[in-house]
PDB file of N, CA and C in Angstrom:
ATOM      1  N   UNK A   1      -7.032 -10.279   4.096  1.00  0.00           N
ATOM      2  CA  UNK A   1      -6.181 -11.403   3.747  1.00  0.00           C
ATOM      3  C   UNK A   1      -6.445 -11.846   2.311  1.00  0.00           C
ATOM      4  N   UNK A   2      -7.596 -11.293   1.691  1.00  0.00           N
ATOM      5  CA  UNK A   2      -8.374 -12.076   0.272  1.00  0.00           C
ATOM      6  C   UNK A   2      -7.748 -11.301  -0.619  1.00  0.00           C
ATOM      7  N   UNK A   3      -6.696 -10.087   0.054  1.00  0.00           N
ATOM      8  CA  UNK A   3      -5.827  -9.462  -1.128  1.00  0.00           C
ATOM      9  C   UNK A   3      -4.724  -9.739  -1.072  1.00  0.00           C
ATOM     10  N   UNK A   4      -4.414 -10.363  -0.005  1.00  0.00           N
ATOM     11  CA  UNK A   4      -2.834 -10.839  -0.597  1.00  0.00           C
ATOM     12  C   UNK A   4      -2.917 -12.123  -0.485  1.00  0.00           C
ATOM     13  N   UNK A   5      -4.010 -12.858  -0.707  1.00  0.00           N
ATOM     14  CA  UNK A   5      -3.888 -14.145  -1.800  1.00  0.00           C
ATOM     15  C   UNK A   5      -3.869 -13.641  -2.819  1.00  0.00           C
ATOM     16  N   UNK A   6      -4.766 -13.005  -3.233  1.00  0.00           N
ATOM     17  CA  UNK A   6      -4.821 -13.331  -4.786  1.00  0.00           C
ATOM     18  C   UNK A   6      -4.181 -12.178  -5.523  1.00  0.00           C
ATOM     19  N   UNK A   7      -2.343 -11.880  -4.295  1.00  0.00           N
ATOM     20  CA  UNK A   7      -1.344 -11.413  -5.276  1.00  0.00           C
ATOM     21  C   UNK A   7      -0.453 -12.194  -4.994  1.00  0.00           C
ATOM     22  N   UNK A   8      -0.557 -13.846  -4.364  1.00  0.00           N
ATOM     23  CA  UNK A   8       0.172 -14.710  -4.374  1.00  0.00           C
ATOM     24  C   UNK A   8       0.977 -14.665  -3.574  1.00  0.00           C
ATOM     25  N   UNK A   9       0.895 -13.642  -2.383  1.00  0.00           N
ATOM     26  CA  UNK A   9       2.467 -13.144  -1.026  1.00  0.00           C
ATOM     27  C   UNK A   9       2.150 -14.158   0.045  1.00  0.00           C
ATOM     28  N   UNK A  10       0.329 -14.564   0.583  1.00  0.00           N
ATOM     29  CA  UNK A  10       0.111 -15.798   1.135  1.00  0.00           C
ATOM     30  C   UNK A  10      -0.513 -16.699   0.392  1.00  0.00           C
ATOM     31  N   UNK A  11      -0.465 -17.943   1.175  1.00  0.00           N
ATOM     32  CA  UNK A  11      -1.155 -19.457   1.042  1.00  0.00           C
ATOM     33  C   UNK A  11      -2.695 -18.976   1.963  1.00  0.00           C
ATOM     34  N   UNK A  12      -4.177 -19.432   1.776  1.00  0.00           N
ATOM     35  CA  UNK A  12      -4.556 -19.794   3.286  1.00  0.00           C
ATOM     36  C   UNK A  12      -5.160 -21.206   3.048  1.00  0.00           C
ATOM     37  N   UNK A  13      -5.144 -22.202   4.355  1.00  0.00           N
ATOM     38  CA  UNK A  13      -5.018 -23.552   4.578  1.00  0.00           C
ATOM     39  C   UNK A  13      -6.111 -23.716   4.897  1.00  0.00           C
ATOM     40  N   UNK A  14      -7.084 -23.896   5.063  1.00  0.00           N
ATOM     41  CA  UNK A  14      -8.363 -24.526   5.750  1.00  0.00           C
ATOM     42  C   UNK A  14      -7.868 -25.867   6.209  1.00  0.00           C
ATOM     43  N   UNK A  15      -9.033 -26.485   7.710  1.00  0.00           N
ATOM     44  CA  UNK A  15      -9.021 -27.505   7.981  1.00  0.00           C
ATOM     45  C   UNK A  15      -8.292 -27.060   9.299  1.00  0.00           C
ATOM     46  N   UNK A  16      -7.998 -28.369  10.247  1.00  0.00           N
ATOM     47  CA  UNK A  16      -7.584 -28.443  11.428  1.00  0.00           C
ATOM     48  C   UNK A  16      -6.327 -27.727  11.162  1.00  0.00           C
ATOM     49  N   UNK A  17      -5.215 -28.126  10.575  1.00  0.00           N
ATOM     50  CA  UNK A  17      -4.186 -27.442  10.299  1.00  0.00           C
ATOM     51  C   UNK A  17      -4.025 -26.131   9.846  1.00  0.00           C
ATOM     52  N   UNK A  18      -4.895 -25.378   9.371  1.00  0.00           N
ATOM     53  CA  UNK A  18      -4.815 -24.468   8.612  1.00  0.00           C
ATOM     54  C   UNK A  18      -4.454 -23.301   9.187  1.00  0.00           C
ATOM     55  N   UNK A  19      -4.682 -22.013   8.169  1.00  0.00           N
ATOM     56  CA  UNK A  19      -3.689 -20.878   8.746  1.00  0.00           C
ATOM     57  C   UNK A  19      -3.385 -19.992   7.109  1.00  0.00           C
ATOM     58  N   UNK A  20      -2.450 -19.132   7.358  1.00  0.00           N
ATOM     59  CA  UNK A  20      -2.521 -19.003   6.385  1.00  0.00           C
ATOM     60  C   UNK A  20      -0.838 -18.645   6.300  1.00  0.00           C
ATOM     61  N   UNK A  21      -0.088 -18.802   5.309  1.00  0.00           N
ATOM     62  CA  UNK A  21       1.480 -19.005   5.188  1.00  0.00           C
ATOM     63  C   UNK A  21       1.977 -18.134   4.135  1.00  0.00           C
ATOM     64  N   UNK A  22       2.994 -17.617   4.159  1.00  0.00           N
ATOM     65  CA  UNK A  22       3.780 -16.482   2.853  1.00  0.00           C
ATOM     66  C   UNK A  22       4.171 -17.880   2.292  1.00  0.00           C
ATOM     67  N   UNK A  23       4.006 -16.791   0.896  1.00  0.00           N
ATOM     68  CA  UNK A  23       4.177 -18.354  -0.694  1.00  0.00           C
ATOM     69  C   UNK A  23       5.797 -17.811  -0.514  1.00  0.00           C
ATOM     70  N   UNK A  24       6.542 -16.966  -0.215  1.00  0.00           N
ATOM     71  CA  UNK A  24       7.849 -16.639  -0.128  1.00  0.00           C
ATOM     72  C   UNK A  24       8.230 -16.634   0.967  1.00  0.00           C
ATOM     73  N   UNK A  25       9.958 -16.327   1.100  1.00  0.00           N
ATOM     74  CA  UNK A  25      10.600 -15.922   2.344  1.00  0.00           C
ATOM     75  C   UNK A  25      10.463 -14.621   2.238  1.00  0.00           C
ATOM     76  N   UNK A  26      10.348 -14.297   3.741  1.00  0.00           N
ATOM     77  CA  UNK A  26      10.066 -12.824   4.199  1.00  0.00           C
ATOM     78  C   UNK A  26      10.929 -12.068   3.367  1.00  0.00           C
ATOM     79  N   UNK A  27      12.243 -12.144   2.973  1.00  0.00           N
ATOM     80  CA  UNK A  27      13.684 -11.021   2.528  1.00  0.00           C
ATOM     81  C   UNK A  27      13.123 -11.557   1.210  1.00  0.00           C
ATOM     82  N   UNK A  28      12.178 -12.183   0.350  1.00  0.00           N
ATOM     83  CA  UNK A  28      11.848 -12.144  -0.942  1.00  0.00           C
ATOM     84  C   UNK A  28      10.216 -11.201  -0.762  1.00  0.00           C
ATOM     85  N   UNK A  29       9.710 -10.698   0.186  1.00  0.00           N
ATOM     86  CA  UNK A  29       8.604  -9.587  -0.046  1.00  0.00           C
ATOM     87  C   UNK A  29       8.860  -8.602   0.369  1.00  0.00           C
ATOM     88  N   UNK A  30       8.528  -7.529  -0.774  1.00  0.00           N
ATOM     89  CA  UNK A  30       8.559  -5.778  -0.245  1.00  0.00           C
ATOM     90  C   UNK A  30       7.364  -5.548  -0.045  1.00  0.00           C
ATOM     91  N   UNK A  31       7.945  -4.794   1.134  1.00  0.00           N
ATOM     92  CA  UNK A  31       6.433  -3.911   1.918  1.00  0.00           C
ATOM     93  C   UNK A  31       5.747  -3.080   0.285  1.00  0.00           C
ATOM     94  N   UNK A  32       6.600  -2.860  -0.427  1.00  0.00           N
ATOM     95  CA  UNK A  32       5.606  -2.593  -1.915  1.00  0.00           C
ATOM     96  C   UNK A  32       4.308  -3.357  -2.274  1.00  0.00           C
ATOM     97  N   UNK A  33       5.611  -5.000  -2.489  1.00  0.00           N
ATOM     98  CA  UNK A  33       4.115  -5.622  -2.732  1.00  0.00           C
ATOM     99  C   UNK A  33       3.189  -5.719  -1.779  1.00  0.00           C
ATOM    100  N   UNK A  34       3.004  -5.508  -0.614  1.00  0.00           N
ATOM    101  CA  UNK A  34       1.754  -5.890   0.180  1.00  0.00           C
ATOM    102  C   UNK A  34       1.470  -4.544   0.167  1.00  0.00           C
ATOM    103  N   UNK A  35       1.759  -3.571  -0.071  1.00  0.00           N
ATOM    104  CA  UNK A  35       0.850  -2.250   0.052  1.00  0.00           C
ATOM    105  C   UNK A  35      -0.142  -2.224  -1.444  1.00  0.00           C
ATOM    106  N   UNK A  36       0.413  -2.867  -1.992  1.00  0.00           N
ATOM    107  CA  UNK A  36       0.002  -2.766  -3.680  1.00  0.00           C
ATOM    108  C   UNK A  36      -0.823  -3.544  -3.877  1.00  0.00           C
ATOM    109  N   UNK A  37      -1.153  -4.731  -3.039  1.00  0.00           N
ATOM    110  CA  UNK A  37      -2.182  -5.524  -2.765  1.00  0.00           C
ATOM    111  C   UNK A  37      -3.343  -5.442  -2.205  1.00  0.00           C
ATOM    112  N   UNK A  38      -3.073  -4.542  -0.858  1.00  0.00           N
ATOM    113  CA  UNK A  38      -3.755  -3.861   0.064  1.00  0.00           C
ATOM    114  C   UNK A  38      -4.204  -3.314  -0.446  1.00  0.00           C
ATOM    115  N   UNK A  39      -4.212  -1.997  -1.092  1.00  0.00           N
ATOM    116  CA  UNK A  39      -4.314  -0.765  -1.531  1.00  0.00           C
ATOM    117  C   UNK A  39      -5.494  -0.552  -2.957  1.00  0.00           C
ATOM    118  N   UNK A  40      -6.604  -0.122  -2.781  1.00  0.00           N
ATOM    119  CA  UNK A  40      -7.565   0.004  -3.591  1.00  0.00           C
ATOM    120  C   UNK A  40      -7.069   1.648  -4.326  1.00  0.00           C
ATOM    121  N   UNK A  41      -7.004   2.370  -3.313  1.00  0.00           N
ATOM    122  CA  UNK A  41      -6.581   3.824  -4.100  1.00  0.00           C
ATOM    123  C   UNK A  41      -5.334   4.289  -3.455  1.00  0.00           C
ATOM    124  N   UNK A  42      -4.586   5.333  -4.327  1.00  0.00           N
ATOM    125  CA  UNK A  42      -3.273   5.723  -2.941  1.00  0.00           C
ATOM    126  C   UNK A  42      -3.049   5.942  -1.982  1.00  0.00           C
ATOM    127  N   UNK A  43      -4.701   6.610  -1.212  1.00  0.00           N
ATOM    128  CA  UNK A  43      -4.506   6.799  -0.576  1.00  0.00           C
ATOM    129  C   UNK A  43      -6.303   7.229   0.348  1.00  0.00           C
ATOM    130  N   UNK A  44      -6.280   6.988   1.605  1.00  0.00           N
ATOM    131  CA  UNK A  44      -7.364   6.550   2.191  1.00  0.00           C
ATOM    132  C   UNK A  44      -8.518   7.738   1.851  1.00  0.00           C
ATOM    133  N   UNK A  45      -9.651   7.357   1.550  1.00  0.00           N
ATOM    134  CA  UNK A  45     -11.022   8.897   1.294  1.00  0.00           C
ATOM    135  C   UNK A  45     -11.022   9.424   2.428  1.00  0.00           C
ATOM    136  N   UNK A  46     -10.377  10.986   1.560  1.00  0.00           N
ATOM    137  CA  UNK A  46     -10.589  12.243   2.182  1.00  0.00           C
ATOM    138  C   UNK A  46      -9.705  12.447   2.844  1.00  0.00           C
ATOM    139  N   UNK A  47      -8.314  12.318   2.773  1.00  0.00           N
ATOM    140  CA  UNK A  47      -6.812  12.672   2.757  1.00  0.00           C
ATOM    141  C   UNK A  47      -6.847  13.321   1.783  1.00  0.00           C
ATOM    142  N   UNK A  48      -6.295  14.964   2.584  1.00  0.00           N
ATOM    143  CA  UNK A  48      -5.797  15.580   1.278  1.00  0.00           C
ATOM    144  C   UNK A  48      -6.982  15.809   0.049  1.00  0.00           C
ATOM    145  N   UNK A  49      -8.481  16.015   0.962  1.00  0.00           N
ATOM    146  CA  UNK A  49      -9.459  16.380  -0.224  1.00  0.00           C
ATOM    147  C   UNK A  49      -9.300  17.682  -0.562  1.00  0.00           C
ATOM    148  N   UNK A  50      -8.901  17.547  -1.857  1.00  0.00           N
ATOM    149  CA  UNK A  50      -8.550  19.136  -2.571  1.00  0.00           C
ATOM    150  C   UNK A  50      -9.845  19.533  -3.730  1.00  0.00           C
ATOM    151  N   UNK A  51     -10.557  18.395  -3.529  1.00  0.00           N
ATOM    152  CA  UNK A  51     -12.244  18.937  -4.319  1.00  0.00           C
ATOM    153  C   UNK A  51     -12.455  19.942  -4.257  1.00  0.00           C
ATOM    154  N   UNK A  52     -13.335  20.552  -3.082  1.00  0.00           N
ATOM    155  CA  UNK A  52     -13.998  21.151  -2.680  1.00  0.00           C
ATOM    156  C   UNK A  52     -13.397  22.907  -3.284  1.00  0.00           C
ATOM    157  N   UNK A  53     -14.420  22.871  -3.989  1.00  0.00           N
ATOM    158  CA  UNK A  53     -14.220  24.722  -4.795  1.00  0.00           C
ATOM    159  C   UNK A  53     -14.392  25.746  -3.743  1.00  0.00           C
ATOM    160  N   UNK A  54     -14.787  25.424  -2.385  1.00  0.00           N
ATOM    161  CA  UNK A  54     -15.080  26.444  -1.823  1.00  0.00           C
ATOM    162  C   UNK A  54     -14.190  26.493  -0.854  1.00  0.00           C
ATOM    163  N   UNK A  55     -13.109  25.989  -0.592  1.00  0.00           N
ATOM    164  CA  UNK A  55     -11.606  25.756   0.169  1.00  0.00           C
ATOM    165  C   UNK A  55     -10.923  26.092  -0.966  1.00  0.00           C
ATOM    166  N   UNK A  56     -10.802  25.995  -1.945  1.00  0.00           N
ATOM    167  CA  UNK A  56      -9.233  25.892  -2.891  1.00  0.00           C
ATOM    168  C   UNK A  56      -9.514  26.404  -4.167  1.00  0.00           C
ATOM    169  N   UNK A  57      -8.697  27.543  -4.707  1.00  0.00           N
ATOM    170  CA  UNK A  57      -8.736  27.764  -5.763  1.00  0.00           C
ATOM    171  C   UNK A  57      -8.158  26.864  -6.716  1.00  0.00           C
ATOM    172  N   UNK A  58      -8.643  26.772  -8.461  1.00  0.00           N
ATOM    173  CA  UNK A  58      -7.993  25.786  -8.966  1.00  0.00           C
ATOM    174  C   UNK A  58      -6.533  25.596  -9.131  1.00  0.00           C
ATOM    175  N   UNK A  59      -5.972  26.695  -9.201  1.00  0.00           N
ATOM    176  CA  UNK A  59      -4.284  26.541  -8.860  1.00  0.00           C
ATOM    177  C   UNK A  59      -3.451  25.913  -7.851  1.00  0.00           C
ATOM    178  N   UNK A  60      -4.334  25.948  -6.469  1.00  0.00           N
ATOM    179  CA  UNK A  60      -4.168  25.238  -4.719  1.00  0.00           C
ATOM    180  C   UNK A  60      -4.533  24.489  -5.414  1.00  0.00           C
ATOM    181  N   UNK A  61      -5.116  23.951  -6.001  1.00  0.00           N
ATOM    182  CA  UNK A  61      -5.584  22.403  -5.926  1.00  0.00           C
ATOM    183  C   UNK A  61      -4.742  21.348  -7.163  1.00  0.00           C
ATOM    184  N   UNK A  62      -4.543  21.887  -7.930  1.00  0.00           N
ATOM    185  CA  UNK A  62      -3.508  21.682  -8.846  1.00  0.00           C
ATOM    186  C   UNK A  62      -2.425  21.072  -8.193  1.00  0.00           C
ATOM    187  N   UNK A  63      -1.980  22.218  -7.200  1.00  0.00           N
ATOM    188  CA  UNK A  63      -0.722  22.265  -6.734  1.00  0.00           C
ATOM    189  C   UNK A  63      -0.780  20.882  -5.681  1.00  0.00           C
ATOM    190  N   UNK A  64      -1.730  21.047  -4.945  1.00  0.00           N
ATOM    191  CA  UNK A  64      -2.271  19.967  -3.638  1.00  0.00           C
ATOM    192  C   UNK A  64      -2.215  18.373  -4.412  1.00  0.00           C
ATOM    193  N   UNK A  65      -2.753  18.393  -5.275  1.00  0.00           N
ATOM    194  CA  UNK A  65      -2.620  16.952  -6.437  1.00  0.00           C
ATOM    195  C   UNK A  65      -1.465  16.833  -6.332  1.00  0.00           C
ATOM    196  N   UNK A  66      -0.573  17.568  -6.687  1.00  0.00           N
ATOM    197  CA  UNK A  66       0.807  17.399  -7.525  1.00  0.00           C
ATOM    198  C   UNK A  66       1.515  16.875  -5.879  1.00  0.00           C
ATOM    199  N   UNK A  67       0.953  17.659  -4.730  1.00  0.00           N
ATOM    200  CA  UNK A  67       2.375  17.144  -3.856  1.00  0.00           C
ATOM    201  C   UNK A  67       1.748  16.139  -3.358  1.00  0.00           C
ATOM    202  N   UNK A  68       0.230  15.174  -3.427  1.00  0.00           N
ATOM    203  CA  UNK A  68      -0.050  14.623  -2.905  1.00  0.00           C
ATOM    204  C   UNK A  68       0.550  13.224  -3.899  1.00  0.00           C
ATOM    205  N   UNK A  69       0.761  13.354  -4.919  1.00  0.00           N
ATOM    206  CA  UNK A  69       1.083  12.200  -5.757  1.00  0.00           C
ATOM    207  C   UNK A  69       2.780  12.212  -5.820  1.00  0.00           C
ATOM    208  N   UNK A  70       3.430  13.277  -5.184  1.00  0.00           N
ATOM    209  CA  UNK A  70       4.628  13.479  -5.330  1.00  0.00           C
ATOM    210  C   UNK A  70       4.921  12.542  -3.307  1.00  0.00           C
ATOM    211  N   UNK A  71       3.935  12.661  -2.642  1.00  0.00           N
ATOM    212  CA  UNK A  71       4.369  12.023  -1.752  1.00  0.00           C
ATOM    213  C   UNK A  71       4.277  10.686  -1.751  1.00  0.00           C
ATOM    214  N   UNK A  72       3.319   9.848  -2.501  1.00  0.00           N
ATOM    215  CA  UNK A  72       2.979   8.683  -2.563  1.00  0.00           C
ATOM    216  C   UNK A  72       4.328   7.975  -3.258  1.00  0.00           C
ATOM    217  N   UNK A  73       4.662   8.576  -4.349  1.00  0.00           N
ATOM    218  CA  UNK A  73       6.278   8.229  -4.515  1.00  0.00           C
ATOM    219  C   UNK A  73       7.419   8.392  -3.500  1.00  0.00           C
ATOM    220  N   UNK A  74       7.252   9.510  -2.795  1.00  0.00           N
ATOM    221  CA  UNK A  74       8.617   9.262  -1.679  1.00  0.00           C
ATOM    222  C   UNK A  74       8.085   7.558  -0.863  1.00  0.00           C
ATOM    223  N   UNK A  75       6.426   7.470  -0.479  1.00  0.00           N
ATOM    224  CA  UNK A  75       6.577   6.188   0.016  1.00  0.00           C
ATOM    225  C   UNK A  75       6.662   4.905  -0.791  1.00  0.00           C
ATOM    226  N   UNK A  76       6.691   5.018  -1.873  1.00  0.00           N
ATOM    227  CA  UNK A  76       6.501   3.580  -2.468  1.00  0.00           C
ATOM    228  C   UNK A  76       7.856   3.864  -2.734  1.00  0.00           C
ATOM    229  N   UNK A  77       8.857   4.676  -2.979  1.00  0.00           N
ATOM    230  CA  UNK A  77      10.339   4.546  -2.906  1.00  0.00           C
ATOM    231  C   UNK A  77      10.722   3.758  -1.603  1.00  0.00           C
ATOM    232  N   UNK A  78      10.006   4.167  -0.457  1.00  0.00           N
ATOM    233  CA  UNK A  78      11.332   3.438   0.671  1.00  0.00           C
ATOM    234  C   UNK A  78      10.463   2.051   0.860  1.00  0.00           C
ATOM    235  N   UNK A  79       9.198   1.920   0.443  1.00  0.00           N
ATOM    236  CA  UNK A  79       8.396   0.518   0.851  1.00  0.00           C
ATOM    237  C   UNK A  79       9.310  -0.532  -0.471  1.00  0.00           C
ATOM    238  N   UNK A  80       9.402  -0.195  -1.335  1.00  0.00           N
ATOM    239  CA  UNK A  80      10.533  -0.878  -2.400  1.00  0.00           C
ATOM    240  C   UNK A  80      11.881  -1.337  -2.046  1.00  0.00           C
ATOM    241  N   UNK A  81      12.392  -0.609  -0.938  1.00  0.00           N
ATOM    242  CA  UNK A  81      13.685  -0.596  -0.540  1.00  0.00           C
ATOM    243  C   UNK A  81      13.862  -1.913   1.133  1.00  0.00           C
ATOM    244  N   UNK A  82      12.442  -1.652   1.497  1.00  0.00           N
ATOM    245  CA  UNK A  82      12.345  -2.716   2.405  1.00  0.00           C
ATOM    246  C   UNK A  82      11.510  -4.070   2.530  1.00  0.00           C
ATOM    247  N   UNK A  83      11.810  -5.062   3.038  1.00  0.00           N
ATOM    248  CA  UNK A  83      11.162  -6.334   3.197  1.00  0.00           C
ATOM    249  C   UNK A  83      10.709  -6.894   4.323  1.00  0.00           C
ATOM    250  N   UNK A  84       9.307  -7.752   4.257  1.00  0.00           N
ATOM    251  CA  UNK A  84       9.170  -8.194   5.695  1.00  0.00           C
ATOM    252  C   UNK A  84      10.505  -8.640   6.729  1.00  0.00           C
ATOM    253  N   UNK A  85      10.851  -8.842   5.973  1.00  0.00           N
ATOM    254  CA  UNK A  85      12.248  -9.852   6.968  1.00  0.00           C
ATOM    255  C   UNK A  85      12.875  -8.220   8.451  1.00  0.00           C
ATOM    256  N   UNK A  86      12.644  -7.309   6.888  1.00  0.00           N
ATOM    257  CA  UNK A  86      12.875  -5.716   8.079  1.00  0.00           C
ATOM    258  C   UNK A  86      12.136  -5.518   9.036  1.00  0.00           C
ATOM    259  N   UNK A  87      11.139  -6.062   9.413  1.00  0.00           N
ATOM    260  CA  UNK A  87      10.261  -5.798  10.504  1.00  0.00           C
ATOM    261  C   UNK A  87       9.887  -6.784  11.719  1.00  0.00           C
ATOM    262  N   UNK A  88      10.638  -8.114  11.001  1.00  0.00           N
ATOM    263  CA  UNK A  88      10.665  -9.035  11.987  1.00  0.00           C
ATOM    264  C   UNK A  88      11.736  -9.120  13.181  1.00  0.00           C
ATOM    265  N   UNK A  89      11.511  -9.323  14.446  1.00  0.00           N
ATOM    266  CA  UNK A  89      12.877  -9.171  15.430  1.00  0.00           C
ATOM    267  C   UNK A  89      13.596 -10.035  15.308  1.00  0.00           C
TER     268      UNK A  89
END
């Protein structure tokens, strides 16, 4: 939750009342921004580890980079395209 305060998507309240509240309306946040908040690296350690010299020649691994950063764009394309408000019933 201490990352999406401090990218401003929630409030949190302390005290009897408290809780914690979106600083926006849901159809004003993309699942972008909260992944972009969330998100320390693109993608979780050891997905797609293409290190290792003794699995992959440097060309496989080249190649393995390239589609692994080529997929992170197909998702931050459709997380851009949608908003919490999309996931609420």
């Amino acid at each position: 939750m201490t990352h999406l305060v401090k990218a401003k998507l929630i409030q949190a309240k302390e005290g009897r009342d408290g809780g914690y509240y979106l600083m926006k309306s849901p159809e004003d946040i993309t699942l972008f921004e909260v992944y972009e908040a969330m998100r320390a690296e693109p993608f979780p350690r050891g997905f797609l580890d293409v290190q290792s010299k003794e699995c992959f020649a440097p060309s496989t691994q080249d190649a393995l980079f390239g589609l692994r950063d080529e997929m992170e764009g197909w998702l931050i394309a459709g997380l851009k395209e949608k908003t919490l408000a999309d996931l609420l019933p």
